[in-house]
Protein backbone atom coordinates (compact mmCIF):
# COMPACT_ATOMS: atom_id res chain seq x y z
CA UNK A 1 98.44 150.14 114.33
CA UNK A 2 94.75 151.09 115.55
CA UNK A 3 91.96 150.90 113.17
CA UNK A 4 91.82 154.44 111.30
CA UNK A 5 89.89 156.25 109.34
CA UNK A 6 90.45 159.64 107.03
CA UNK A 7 88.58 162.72 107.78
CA UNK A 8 87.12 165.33 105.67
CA UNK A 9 90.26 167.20 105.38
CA UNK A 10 92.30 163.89 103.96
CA UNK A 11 93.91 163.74 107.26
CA UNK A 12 94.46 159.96 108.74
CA UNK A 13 93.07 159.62 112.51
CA UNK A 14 92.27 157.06 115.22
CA UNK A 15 89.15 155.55 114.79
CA UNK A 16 89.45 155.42 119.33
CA UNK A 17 90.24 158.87 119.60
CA UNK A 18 90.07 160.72 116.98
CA UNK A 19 93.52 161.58 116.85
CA UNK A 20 95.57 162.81 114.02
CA UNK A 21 97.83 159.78 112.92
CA UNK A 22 100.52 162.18 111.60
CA UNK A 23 100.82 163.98 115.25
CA UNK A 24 101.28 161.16 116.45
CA UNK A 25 104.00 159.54 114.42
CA UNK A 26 105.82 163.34 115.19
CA UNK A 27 105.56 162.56 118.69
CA UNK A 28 107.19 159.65 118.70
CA UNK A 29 110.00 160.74 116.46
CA UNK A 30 110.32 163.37 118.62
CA UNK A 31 110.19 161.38 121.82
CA UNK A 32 107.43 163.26 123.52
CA UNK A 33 104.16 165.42 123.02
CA UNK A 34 104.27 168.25 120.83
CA UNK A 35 104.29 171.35 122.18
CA UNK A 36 101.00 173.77 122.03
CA UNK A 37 101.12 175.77 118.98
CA UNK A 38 103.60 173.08 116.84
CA UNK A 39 102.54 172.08 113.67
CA UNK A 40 102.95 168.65 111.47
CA UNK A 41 104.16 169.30 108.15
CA UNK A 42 104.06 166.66 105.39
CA UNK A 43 107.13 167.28 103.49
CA UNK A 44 105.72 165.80 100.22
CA UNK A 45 102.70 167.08 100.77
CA UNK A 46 100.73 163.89 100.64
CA UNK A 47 98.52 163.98 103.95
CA UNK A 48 98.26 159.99 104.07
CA UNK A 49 102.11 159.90 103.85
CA UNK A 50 102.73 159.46 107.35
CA UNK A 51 106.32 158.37 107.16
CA UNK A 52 108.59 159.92 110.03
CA UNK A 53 111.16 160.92 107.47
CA UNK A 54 108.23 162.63 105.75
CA UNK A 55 106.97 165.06 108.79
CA UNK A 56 108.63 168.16 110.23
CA UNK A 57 107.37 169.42 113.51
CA UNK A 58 107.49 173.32 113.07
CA UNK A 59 107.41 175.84 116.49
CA UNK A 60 104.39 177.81 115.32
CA UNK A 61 101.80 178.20 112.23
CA UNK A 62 103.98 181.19 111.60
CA UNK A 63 107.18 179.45 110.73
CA UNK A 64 105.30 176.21 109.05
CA UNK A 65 103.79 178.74 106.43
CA UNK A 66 107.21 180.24 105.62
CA UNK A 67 108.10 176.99 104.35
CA UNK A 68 104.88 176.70 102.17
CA UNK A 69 105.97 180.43 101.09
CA UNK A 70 109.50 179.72 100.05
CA UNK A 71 108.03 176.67 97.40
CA UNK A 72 104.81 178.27 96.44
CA UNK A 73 102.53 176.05 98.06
């Protein structure tokens, strides 16, 4: 993998691009680019976890903070 580094939000990114590591390890689970509005959801809530079995790709915001509703997170 690329050289990385973690941002002030404890996300994981390309040190080339910028890029968020954990969209794209989604992407590739997925087979494709997200599309606009999805959202990468660490299951275990660990932001450096970026496991494929660990990520959910959710439709909209909207739907990814249900999920953080229903656990009280």
């Amino acid at each position: 993998m690329a050289d990385t580094y973690i941002d002030k939000k404890g996300y994981r990114r390309f040190s080339d691009s910028s890029n968020l590591v954990h969209q794209w390890v989604a992407e590739q689970k997925v087979g494709g680019p997200l599309r606009p509005g999805s959202v990468v959801h660490h299951k275990d809530r660990d932001k450096l976890n970026n496991d494929p079995d660990n990520l959910w790709v959710f439709k909209s915001q909207k739907k990814h903070w249900k999920t953080h509703q229903k656990d009280g997170h």
